[in-house]
C-alpha atoms as a PDB file:
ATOM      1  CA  UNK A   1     131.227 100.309 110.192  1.00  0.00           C
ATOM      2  CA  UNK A   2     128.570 102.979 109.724  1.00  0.00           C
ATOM      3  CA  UNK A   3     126.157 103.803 112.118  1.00  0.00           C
ATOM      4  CA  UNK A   4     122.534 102.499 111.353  1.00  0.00           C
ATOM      5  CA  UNK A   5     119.659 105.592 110.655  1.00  0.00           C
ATOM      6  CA  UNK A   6     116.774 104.461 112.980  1.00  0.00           C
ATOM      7  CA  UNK A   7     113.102 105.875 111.597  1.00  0.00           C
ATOM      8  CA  UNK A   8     111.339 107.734 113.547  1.00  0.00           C
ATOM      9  CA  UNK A   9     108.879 105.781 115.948  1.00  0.00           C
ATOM     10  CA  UNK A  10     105.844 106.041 114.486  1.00  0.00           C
ATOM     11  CA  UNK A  11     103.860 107.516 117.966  1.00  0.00           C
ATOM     12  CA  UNK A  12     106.613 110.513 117.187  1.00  0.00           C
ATOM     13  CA  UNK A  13     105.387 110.915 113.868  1.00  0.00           C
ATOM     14  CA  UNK A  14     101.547 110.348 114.846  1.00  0.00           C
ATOM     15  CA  UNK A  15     102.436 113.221 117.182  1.00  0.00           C
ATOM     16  CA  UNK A  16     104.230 115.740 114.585  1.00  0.00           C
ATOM     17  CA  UNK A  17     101.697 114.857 111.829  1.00  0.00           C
ATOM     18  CA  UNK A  18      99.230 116.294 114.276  1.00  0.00           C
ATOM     19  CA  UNK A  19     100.851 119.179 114.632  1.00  0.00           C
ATOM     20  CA  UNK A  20     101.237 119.576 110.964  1.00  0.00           C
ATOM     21  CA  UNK A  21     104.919 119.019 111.636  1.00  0.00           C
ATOM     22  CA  UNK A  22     105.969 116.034 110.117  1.00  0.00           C
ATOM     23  CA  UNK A  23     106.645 117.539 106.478  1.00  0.00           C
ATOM     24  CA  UNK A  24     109.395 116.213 104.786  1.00  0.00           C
ATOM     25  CA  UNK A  25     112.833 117.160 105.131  1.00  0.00           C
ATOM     26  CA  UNK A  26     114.212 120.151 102.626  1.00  0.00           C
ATOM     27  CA  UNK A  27     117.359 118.143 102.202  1.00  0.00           C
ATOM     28  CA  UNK A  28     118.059 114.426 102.011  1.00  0.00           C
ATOM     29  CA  UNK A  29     118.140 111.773  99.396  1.00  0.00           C
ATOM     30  CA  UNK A  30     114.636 111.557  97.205  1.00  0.00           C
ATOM     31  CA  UNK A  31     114.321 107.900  99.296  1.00  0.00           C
ATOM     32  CA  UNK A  32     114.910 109.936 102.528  1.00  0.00           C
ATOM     33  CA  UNK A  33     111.933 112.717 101.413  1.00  0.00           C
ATOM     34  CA  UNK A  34     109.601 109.866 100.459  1.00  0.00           C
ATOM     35  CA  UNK A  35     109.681 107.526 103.688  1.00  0.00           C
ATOM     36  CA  UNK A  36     109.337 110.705 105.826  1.00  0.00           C
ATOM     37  CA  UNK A  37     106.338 111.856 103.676  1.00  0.00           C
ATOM     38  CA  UNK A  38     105.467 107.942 103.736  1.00  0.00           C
ATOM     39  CA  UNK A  39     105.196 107.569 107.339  1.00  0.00           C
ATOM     40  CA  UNK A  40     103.541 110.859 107.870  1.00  0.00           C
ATOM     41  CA  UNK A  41     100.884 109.349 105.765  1.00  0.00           C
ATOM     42  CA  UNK A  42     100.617 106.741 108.089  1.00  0.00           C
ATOM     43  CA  UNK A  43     100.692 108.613 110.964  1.00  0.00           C
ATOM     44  CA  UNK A  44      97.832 110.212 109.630  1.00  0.00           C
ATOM     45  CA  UNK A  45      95.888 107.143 108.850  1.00  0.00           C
ATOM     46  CA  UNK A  46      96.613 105.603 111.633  1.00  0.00           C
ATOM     47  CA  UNK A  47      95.472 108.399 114.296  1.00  0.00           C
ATOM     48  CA  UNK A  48      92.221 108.732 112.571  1.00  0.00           C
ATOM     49  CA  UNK A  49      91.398 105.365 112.648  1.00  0.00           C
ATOM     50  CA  UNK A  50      91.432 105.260 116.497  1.00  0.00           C
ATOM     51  CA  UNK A  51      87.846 105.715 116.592  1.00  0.00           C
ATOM     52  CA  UNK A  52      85.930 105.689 120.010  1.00  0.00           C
ATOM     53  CA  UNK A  53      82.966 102.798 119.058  1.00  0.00           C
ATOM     54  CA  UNK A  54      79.849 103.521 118.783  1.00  0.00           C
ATOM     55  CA  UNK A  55      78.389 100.109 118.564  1.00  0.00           C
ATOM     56  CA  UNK A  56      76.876 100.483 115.653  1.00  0.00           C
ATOM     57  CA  UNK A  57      79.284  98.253 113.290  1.00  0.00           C
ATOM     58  CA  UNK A  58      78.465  99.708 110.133  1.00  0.00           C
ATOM     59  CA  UNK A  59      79.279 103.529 111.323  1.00  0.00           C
ATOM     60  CA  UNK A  60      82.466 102.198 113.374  1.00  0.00           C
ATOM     61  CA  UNK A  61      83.282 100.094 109.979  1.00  0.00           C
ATOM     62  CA  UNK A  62      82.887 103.100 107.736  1.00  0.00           C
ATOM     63  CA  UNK A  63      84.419 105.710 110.045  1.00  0.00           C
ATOM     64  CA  UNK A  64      87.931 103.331 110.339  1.00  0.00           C
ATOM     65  CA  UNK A  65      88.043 102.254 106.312  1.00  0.00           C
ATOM     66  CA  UNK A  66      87.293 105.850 105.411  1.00  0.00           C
ATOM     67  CA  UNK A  67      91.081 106.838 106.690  1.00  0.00           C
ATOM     68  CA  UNK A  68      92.494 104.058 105.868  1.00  0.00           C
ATOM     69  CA  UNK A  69      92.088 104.462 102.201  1.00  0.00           C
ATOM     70  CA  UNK A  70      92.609 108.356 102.587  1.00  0.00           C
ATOM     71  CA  UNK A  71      96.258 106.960 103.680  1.00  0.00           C
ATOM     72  CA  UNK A  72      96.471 104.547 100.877  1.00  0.00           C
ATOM     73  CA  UNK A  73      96.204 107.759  98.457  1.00  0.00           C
ATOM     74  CA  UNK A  74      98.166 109.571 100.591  1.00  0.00           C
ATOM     75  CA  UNK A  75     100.933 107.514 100.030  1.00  0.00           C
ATOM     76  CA  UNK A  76     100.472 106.840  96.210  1.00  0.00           C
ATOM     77  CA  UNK A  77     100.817 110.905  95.745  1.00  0.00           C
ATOM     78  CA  UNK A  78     104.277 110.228  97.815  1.00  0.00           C
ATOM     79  CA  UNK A  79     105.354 108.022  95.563  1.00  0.00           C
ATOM     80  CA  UNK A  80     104.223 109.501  92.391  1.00  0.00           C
ATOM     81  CA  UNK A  81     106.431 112.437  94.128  1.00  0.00           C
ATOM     82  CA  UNK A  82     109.261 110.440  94.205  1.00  0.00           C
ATOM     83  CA  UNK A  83     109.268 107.244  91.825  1.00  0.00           C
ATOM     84  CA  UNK A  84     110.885 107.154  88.433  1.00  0.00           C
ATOM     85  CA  UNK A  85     109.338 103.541  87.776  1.00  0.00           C
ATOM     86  CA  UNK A  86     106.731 103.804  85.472  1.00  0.00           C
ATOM     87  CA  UNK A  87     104.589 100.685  86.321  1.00  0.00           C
ATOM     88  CA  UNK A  88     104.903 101.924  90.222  1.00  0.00           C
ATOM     89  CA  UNK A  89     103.890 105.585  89.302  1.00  0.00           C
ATOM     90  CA  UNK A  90     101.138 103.468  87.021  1.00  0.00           C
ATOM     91  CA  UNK A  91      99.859 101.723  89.764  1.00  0.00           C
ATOM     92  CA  UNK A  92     100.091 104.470  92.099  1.00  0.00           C
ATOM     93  CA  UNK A  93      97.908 106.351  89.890  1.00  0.00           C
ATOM     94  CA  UNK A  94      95.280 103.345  89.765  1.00  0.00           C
ATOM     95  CA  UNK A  95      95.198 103.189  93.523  1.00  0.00           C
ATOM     96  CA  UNK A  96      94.648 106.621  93.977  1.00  0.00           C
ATOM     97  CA  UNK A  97      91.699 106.402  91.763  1.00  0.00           C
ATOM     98  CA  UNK A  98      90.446 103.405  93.130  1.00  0.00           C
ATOM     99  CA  UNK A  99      90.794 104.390  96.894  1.00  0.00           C
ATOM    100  CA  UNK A 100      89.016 107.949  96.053  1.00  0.00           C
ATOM    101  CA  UNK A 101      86.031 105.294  94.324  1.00  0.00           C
ATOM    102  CA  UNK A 102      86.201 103.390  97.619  1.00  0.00           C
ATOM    103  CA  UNK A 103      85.687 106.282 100.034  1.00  0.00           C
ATOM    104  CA  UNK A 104      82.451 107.382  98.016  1.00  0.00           C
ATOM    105  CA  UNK A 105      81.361 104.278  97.880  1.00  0.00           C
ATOM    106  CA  UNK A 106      81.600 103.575 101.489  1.00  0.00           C
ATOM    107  CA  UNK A 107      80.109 107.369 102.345  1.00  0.00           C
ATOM    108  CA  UNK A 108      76.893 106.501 100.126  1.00  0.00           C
ATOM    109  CA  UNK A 109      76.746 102.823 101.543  1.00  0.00           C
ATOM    110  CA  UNK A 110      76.250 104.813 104.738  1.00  0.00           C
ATOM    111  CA  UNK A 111      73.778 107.082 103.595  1.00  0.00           C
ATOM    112  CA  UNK A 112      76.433 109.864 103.796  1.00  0.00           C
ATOM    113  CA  UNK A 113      76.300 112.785 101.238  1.00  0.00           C
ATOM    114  CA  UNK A 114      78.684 112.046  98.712  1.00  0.00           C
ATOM    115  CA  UNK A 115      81.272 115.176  98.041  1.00  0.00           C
ATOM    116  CA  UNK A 116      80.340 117.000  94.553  1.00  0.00           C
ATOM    117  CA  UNK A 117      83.626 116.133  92.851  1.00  0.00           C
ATOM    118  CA  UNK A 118      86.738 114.175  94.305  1.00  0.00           C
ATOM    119  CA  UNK A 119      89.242 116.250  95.123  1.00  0.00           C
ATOM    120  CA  UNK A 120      92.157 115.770  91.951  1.00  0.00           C
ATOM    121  CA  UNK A 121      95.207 114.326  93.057  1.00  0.00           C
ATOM    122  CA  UNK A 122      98.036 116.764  92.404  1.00  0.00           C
ATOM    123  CA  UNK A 123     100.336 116.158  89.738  1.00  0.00           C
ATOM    124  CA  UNK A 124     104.063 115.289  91.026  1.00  0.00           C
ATOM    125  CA  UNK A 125     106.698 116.213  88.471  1.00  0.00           C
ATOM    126  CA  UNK A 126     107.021 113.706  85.470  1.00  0.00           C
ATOM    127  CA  UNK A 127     110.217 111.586  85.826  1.00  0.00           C
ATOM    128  CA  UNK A 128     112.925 113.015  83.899  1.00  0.00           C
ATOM    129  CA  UNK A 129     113.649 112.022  80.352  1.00  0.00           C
ATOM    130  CA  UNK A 130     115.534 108.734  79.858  1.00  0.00           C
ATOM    131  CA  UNK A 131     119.278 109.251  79.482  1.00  0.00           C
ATOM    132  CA  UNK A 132     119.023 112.371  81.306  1.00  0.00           C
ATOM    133  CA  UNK A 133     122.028 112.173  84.355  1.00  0.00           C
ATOM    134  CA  UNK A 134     119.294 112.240  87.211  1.00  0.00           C
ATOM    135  CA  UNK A 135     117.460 109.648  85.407  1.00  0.00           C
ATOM    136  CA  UNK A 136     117.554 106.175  87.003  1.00  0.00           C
ATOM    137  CA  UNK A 137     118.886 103.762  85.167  1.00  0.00           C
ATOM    138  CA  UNK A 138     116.810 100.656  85.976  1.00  0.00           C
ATOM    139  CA  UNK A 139     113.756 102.146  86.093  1.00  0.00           C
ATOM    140  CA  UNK A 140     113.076 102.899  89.742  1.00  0.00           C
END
């Protein structure tokens, strides 16, 4: 009977991403890279939405949803890292979009300056060609 992999708890990984050490592993299966890129995302996320309140609900609002869509793109660019299913990649792609919409959005609603120009979300390597061996054969 093999022995079960246990994830990291995520305080562990709040902790590395902090340090900037939670990058993925240089080795491991692409599912291995993407949930430790995945939860370093939501380490992330999650450690800058523990805001202090400033009981103002709007600012407190802003300042939590802010990071939390920051993490939603952060882990659509994992997956576009790692996915060979188009529709996921496709949606991936749409939420990155949208969250980056969202965050200005909730900046101007604020009265926050809104950045010049989004930052472009990088451009994982396109899934290899269909019938290739590394291609998946379902899709994903």
């Amino acid at each position: 009977m093999p022995i079960p992999v246990l994830r990291k708890p995520v305080a562990v990984v709040a902790i590395l991403a902090l340090m900037g050490l939670a990058a993925p592993p240089a080795a491991g299966t692409p599912s291995d890279q993407f949930m430790a890129e995945n939860d370093a995302a939501m380490a992330r996320m999650h450690a800058a939405m523990e805001i202090t309140p400033t009981g103002d609900v709007d600012r407190d609002f802003v300042a939590m949803m802010i990071p939390h869509h920051q993490g939603g793109i952060d882990m659509a660019v994992a997956v576009l890292r790692h996915s060979r299913n188009d529709r996921v990649r496709r949606l991936a792609q749409e939420i990155i979009v949208e969250q980056q919409q969202e965050i200005v959005a909730l900046r101007l609603a604020f009265g926050a300056p809104s950045p010049a120009a989004l930052p472009a979300a990088p451009h994982p390597p396109s899934p290899p060609p269909a019938g290739s061996p590394s291609a998946h054969p379902h899709g994903g």
